[in-house]
C-alpha atoms as a PDB file:
ATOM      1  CA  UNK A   1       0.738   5.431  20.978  1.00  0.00           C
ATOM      2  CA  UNK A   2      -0.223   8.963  21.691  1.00  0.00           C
ATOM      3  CA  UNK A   3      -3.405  10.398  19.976  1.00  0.00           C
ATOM      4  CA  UNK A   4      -3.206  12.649  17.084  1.00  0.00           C
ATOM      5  CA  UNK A   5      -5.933  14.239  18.874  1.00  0.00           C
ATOM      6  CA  UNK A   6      -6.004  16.797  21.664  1.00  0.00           C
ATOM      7  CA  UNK A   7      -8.862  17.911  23.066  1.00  0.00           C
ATOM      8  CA  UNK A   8      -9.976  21.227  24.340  1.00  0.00           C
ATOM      9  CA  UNK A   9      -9.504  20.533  27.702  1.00  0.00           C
ATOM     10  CA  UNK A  10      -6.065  18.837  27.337  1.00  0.00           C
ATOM     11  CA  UNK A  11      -4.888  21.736  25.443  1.00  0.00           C
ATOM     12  CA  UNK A  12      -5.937  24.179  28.016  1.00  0.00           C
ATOM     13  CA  UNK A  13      -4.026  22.309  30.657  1.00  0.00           C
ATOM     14  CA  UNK A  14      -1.266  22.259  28.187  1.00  0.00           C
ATOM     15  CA  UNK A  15      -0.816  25.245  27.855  1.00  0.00           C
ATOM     16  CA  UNK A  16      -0.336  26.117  31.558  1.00  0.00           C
ATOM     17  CA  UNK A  17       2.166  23.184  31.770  1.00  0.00           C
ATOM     18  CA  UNK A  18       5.604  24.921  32.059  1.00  0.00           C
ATOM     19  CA  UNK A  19       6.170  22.941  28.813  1.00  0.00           C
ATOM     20  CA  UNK A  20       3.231  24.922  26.797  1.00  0.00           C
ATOM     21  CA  UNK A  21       3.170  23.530  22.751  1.00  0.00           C
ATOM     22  CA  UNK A  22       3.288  25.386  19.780  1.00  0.00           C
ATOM     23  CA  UNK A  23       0.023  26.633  18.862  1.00  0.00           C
ATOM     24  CA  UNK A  24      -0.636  26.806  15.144  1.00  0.00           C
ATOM     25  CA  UNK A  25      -3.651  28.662  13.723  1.00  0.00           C
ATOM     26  CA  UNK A  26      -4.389  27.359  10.314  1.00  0.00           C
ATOM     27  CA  UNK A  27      -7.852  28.770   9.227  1.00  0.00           C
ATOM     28  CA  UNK A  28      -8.193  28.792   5.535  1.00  0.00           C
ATOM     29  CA  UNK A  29     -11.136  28.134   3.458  1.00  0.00           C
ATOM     30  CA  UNK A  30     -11.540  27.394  -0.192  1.00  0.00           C
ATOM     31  CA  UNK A  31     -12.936  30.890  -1.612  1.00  0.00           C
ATOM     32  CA  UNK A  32     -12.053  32.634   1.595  1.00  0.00           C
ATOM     33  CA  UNK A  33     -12.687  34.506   3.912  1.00  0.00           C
ATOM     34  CA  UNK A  34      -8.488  34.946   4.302  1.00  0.00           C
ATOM     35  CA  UNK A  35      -7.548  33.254   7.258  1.00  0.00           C
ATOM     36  CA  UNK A  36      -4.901  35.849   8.410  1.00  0.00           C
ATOM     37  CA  UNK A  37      -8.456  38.377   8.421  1.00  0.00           C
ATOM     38  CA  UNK A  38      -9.879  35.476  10.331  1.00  0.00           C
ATOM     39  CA  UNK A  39      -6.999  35.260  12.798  1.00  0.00           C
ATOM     40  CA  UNK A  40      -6.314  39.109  13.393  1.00  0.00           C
ATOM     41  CA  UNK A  41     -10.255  38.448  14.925  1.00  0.00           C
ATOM     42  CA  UNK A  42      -9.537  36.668  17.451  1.00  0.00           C
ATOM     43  CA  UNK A  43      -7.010  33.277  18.166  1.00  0.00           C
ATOM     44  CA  UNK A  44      -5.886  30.828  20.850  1.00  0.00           C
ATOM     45  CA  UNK A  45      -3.311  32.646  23.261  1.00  0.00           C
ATOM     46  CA  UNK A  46       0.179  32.704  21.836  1.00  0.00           C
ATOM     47  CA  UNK A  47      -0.574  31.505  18.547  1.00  0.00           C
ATOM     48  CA  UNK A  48       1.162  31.935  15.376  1.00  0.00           C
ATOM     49  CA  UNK A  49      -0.950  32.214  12.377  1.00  0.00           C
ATOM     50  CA  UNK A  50       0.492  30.029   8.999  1.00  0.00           C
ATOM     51  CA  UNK A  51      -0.933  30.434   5.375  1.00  0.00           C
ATOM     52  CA  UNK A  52      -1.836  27.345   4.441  1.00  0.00           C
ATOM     53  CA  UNK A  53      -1.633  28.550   0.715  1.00  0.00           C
ATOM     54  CA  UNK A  54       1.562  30.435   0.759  1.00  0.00           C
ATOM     55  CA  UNK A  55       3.406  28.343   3.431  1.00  0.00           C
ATOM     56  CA  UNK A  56       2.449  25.174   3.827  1.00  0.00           C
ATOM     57  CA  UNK A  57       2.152  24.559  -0.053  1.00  0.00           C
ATOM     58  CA  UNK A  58       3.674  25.562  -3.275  1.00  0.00           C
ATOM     59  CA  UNK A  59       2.753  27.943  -5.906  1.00  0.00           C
ATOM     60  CA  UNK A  60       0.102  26.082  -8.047  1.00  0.00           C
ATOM     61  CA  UNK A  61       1.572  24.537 -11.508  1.00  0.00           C
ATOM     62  CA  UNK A  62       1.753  21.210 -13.101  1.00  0.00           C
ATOM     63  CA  UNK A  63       1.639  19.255  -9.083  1.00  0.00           C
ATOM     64  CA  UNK A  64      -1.962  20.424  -8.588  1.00  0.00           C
ATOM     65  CA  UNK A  65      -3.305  23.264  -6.353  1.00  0.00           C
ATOM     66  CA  UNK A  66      -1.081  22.587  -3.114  1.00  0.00           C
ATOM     67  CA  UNK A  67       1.917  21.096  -3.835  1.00  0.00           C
ATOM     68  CA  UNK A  68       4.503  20.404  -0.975  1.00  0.00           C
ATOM     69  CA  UNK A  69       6.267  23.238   0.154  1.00  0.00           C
ATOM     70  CA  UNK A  70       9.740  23.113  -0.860  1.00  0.00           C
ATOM     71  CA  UNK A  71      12.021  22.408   2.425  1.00  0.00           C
ATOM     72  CA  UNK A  72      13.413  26.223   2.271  1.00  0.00           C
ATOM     73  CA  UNK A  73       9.476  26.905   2.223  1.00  0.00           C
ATOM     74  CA  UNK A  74       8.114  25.237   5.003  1.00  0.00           C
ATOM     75  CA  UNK A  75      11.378  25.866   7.513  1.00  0.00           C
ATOM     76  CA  UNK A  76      11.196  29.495   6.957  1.00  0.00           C
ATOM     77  CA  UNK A  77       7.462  29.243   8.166  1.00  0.00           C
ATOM     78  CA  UNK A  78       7.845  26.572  10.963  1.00  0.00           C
ATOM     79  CA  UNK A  79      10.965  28.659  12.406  1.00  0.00           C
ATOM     80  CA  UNK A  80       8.963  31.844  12.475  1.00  0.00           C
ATOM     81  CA  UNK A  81       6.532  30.244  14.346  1.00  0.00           C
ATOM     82  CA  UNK A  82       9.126  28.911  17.196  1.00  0.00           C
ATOM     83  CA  UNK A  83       8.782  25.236  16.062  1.00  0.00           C
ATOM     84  CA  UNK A  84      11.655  23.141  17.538  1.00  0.00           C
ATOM     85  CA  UNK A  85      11.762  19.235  17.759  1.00  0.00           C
ATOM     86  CA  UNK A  86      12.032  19.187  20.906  1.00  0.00           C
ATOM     87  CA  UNK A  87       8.879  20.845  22.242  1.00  0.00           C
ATOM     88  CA  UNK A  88       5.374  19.641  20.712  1.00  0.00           C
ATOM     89  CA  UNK A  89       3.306  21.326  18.537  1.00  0.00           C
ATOM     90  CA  UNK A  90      -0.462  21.704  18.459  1.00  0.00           C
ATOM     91  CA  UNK A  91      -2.389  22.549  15.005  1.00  0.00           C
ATOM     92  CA  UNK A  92      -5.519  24.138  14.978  1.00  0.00           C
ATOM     93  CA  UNK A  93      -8.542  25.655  12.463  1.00  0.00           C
ATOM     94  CA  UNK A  94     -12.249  26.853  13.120  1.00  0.00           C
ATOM     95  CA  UNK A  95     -13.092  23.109  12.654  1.00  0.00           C
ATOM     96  CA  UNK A  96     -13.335  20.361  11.781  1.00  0.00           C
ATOM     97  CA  UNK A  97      -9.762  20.051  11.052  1.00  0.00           C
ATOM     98  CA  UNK A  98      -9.588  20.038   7.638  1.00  0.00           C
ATOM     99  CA  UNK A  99      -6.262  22.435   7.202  1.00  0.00           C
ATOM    100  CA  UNK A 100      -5.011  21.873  10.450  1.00  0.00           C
ATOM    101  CA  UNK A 101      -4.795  18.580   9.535  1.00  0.00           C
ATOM    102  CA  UNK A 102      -2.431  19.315   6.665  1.00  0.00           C
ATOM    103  CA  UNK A 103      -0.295  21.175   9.491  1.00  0.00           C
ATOM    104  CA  UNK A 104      -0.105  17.455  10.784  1.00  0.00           C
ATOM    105  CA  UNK A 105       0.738  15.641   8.008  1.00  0.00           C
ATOM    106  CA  UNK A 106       3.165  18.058   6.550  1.00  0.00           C
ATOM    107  CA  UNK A 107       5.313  18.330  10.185  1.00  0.00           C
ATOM    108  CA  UNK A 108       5.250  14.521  10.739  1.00  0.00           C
ATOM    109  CA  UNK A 109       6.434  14.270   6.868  1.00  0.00           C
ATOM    110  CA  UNK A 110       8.738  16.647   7.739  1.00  0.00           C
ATOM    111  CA  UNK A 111       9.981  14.372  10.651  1.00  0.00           C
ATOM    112  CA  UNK A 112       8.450  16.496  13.740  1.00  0.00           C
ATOM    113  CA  UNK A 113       8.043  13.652  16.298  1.00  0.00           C
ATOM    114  CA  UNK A 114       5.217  15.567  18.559  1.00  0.00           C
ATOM    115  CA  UNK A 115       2.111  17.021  16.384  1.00  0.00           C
ATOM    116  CA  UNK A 116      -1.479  16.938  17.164  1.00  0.00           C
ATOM    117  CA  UNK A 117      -4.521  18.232  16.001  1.00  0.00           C
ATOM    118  CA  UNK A 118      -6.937  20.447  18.552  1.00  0.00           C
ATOM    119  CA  UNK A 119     -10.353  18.378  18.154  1.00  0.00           C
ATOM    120  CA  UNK A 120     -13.308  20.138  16.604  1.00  0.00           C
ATOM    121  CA  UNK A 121     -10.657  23.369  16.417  1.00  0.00           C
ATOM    122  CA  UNK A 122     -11.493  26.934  17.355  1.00  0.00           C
ATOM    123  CA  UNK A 123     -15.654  26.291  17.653  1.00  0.00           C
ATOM    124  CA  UNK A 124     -14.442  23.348  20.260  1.00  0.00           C
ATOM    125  CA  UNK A 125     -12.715  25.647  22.022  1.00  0.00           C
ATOM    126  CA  UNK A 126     -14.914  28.298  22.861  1.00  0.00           C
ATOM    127  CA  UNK A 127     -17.444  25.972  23.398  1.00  0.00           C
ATOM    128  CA  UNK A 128     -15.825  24.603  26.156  1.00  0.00           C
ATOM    129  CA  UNK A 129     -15.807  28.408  27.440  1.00  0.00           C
ATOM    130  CA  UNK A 130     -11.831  29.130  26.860  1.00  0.00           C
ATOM    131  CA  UNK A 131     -10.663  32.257  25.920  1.00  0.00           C
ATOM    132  CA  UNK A 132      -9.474  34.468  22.601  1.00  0.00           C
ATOM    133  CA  UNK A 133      -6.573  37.084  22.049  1.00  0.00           C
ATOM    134  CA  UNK A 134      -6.100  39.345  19.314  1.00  0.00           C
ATOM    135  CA  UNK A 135      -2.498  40.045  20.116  1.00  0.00           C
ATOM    136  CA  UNK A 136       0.089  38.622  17.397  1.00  0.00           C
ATOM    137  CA  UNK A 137       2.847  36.825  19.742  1.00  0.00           C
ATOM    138  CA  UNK A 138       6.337  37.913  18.245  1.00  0.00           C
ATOM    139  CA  UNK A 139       7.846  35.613  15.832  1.00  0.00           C
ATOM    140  CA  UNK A 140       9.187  32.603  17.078  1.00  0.00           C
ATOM    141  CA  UNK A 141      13.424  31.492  17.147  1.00  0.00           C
ATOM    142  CA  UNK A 142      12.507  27.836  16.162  1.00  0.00           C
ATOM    143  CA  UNK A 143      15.461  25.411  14.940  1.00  0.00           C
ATOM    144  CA  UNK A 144      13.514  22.728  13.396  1.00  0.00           C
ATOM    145  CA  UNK A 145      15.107  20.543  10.688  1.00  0.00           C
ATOM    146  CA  UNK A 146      12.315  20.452   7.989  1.00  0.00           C
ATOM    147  CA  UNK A 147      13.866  16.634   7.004  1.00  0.00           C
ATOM    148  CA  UNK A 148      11.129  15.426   3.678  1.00  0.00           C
ATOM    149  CA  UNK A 149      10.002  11.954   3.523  1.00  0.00           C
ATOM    150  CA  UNK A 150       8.867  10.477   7.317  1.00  0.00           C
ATOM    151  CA  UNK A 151       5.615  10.033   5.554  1.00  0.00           C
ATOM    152  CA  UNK A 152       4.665   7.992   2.374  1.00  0.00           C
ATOM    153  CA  UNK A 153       3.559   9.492  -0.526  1.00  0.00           C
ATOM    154  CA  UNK A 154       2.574   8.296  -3.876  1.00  0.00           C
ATOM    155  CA  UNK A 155       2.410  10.307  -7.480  1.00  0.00           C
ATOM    156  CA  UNK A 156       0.209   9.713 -10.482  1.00  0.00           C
ATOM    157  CA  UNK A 157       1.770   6.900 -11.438  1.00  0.00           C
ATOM    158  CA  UNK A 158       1.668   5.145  -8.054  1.00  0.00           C
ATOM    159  CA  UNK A 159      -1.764   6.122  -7.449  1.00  0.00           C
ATOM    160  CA  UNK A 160      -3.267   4.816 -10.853  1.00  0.00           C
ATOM    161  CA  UNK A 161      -1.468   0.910  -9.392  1.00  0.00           C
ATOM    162  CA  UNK A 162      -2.958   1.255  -6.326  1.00  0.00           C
ATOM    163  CA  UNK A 163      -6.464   1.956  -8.325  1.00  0.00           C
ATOM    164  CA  UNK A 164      -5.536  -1.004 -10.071  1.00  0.00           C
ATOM    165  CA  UNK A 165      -4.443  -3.422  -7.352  1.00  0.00           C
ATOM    166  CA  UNK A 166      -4.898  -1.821  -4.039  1.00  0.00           C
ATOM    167  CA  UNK A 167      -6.841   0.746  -2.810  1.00  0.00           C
ATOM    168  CA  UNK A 168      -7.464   4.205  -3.327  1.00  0.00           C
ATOM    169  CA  UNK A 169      -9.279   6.456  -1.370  1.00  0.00           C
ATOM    170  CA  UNK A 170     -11.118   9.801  -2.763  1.00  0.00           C
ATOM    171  CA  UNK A 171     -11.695  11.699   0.129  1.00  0.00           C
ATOM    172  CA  UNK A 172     -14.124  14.731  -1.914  1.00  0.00           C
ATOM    173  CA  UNK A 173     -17.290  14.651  -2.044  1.00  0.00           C
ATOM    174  CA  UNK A 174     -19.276  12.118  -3.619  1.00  0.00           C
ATOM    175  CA  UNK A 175     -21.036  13.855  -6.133  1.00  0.00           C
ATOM    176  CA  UNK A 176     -17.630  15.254  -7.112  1.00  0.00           C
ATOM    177  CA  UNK A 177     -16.095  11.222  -7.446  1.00  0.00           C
ATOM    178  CA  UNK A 178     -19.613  10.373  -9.635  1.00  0.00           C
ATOM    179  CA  UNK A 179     -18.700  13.276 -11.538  1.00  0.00           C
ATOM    180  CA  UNK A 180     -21.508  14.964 -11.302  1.00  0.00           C
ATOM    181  CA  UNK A 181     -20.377  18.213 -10.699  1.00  0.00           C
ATOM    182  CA  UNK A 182     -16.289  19.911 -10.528  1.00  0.00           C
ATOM    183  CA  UNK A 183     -16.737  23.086  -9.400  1.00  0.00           C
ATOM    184  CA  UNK A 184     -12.516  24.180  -9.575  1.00  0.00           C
ATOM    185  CA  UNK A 185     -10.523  21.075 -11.612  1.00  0.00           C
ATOM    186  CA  UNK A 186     -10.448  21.044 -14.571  1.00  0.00           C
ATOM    187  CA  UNK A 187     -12.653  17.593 -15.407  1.00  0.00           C
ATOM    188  CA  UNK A 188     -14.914  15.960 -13.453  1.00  0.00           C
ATOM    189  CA  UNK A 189     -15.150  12.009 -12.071  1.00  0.00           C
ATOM    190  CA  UNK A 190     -12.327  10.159 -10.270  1.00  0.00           C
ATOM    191  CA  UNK A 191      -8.711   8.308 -11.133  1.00  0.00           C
ATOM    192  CA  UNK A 192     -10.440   4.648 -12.436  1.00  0.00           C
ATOM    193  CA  UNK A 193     -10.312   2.297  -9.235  1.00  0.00           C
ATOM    194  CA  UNK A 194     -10.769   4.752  -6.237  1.00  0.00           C
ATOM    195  CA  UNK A 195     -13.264   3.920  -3.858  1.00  0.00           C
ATOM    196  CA  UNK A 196     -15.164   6.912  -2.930  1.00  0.00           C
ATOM    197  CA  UNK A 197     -14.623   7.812   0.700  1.00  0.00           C
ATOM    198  CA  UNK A 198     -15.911  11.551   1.430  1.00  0.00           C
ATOM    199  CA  UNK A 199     -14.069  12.886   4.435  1.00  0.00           C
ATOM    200  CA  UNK A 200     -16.986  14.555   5.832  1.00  0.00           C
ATOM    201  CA  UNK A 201     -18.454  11.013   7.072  1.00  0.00           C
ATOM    202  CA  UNK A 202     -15.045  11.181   9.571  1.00  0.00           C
ATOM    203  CA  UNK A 203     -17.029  13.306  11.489  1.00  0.00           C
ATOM    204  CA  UNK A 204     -19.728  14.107  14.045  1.00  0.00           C
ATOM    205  CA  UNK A 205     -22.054  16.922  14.196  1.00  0.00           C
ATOM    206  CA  UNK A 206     -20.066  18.643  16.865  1.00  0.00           C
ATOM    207  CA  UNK A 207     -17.308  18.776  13.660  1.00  0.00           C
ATOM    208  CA  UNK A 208     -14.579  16.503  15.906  1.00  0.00           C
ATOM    209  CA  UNK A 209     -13.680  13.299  14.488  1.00  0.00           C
ATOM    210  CA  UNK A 210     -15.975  10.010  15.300  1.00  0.00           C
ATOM    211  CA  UNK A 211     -14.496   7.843  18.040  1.00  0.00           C
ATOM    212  CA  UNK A 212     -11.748   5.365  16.844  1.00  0.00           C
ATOM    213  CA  UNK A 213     -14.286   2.316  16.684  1.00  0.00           C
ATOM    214  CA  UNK A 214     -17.070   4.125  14.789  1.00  0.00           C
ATOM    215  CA  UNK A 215     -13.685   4.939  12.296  1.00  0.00           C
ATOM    216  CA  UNK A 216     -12.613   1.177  12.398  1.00  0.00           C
ATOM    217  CA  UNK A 217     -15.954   0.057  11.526  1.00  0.00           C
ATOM    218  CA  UNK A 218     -16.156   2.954   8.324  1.00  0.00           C
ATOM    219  CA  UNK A 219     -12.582   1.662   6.940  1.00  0.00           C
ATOM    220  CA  UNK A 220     -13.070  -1.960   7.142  1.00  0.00           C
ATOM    221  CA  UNK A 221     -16.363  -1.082   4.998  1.00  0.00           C
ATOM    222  CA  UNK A 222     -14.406   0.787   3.034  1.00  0.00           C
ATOM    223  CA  UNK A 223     -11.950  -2.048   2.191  1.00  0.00           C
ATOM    224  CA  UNK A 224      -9.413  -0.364   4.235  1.00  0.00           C
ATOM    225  CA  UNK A 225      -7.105  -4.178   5.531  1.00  0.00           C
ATOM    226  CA  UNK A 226      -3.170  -2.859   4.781  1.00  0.00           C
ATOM    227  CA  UNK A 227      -2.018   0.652   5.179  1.00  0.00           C
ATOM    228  CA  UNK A 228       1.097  -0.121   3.029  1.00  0.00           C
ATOM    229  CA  UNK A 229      -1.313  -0.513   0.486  1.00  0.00           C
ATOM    230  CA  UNK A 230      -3.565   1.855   0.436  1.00  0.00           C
ATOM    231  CA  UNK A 231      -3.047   6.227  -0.545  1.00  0.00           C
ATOM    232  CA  UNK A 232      -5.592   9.059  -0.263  1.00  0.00           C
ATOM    233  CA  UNK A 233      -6.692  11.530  -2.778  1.00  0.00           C
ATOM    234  CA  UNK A 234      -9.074  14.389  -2.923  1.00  0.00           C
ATOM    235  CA  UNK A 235      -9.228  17.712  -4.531  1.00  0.00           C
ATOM    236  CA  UNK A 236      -5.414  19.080  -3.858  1.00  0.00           C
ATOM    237  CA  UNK A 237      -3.877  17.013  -1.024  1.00  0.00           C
ATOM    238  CA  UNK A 238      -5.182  18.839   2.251  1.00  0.00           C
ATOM    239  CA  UNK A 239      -8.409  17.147   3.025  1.00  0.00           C
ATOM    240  CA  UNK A 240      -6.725  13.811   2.132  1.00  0.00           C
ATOM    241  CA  UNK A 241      -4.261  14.693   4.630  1.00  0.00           C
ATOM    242  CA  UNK A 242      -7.438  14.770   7.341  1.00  0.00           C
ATOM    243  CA  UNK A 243      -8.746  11.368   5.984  1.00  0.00           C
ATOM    244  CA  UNK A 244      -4.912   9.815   6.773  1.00  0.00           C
ATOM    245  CA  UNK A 245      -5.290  11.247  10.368  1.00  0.00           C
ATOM    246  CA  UNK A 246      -8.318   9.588  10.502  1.00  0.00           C
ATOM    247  CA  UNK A 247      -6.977   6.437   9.261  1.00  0.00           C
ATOM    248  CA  UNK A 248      -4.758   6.607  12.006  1.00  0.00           C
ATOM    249  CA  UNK A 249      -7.036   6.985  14.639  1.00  0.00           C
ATOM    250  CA  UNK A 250      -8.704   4.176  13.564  1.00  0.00           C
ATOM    251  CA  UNK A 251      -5.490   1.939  13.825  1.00  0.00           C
ATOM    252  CA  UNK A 252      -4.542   2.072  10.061  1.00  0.00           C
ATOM    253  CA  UNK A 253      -0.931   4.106  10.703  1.00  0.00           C
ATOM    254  CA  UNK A 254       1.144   4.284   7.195  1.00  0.00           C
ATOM    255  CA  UNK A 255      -1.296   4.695   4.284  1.00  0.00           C
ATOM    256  CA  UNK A 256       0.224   7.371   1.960  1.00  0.00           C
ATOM    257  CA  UNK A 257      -0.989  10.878   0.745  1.00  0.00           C
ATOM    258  CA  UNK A 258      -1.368  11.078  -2.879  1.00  0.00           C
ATOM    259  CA  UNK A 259       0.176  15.170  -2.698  1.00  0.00           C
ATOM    260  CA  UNK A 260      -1.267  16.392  -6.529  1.00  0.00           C
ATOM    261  CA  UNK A 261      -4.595  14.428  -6.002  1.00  0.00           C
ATOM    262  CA  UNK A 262      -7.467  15.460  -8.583  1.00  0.00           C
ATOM    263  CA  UNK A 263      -5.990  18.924  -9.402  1.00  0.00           C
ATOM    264  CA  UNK A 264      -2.664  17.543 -11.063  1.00  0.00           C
ATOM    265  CA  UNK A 265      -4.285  14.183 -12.104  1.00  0.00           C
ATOM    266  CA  UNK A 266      -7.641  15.959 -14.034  1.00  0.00           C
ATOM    267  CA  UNK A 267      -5.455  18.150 -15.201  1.00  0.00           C
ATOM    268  CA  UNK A 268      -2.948  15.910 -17.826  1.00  0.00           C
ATOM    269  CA  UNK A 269      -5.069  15.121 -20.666  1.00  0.00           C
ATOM    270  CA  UNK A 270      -2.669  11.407 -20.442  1.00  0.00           C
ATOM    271  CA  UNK A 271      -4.947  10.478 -17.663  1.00  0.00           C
ATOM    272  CA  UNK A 272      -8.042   8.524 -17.780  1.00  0.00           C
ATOM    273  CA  UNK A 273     -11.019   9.560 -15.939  1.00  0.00           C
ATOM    274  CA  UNK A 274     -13.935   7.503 -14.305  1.00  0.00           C
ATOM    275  CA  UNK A 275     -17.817   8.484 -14.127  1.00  0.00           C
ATOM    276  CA  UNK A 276     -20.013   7.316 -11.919  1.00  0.00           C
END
């Protein structure tokens, strides 16, 4: 199975392939600064820059912060940026991966068979000495198929059963799953069952993922023993989205993303909420 992953290196050799992937830039930050500022800075060679809040997710409502981009959404944005099925396609951030990672998930949902992840992101990449450009390539004649549903996903209802009899993941922090503190949903604690799993412990220093065994060993502490039983939350569905790659490094391919997470479930007064 090929990695998820691509590494600096690998990309750069990629890239002078006469078969070059699609570079994605997907720098976005809760609170800013605007990744399109961010990108206009400086960016891989040939990349196209995607909003991660206007493109790869829904208006906010009743489905939480980020919902999934309607298919008219997301094909608009994936055909501007010359994404075909045929060639691959290479997501990127400033690291560690947290947005591009929703880039990931949302094409292989989508049914893109050829998506990875640049490892440790932008600060990877200049650390291994490669170059920037600050010119904006012109958009793209892509002709993918945006086809919903490759990937599993659960909704409230599904995720409160697997609290109940299988096992849910809370990829935020863990003072957030305690409770302790919500500093944008509107209540604080987690959906009663989840196991708190902060996705920050996926990674090294460096801000690229832990190798697959160190991941292995984390999920199987976790409880982590069937994918087809198991879904990810966190705050609004993207850093969940990093915890499934994850999950799939480790060898655990076909948990599902729970797409509303804590933002549509703390926000129906129906739902119960766990402290502690």
């Amino acid at each position: 199975m090929t990695s998820p992953l691509i590494t600096a290196a690998e990309l750069a050799a990629a890239l002078d392939s006469p078969h070059p992937p699609v570079l994605l830039d997907i720098r976005w930050q809760l609170g800013g600064p605007p990744g399109a500022e961010e990108y206009a800075k400086g960016h891989l060679p040939g990349a196209h820059y995607l909003d991660l809040d206007q493109e790869l997710a829904d208006p906010p409502g009743r489905a939480g912060r980020h919902p999934l981009p309607e298919t008219g959404r997301l094909t608009a944005a994936l055909h501007r940026a010359g994404v075909t099925s045929g060639r691959p396609v290479v997501a990127y951030d400033a690291g560690p991966s947290l947005s591009a990672a929703r880039a990931w998930w949302l094409l292989r949902w989508a049914g893109h068979p050829d998506v990875r992840v640049l490892d440790g992101g932008l600060a990877a990449w200049r650390a291994a000495g490669q170059t920037l450009s600050t010119e904006t390539p012109v958009p793209g004649d892509g002709d993918f198929r945006v086809e919903p549903g490759w990937l599993p996903t659960v909704d409230a209802a599904g995720a409160a059963e697997l609290g109940r009899t299988g096992l849910l993941l809370d990829a935020r922090a863990g003072e957030r799953h305690r409770g302790e503190t919500e500093p944008i949903d509107p209540r604080a604690g987690h959906i009663p069952g989840a196991t708190s799993a902060p996705t920050t412990e996926n990674l090294a220093a460096d801000g690229r993922f832990l190798p697959a065994a160190e991941l292995a060993s984390r999920f199987a502490a976790l409880g982590v023993t069937d994918p087809a039983n198991t879904a990810v939350y966190c705050g609004s569905g993207v850093t969940a989205a990093h915890q499934l790659l994850a999950l799939e490094l480790a060898g655990h391919k076909g948990a599902a993303l729970y797409p509303g997470s804590w933002s549509e479930w703390s926000a129906d007064p129906e739902n119960p909420v766990a402290i502690g």
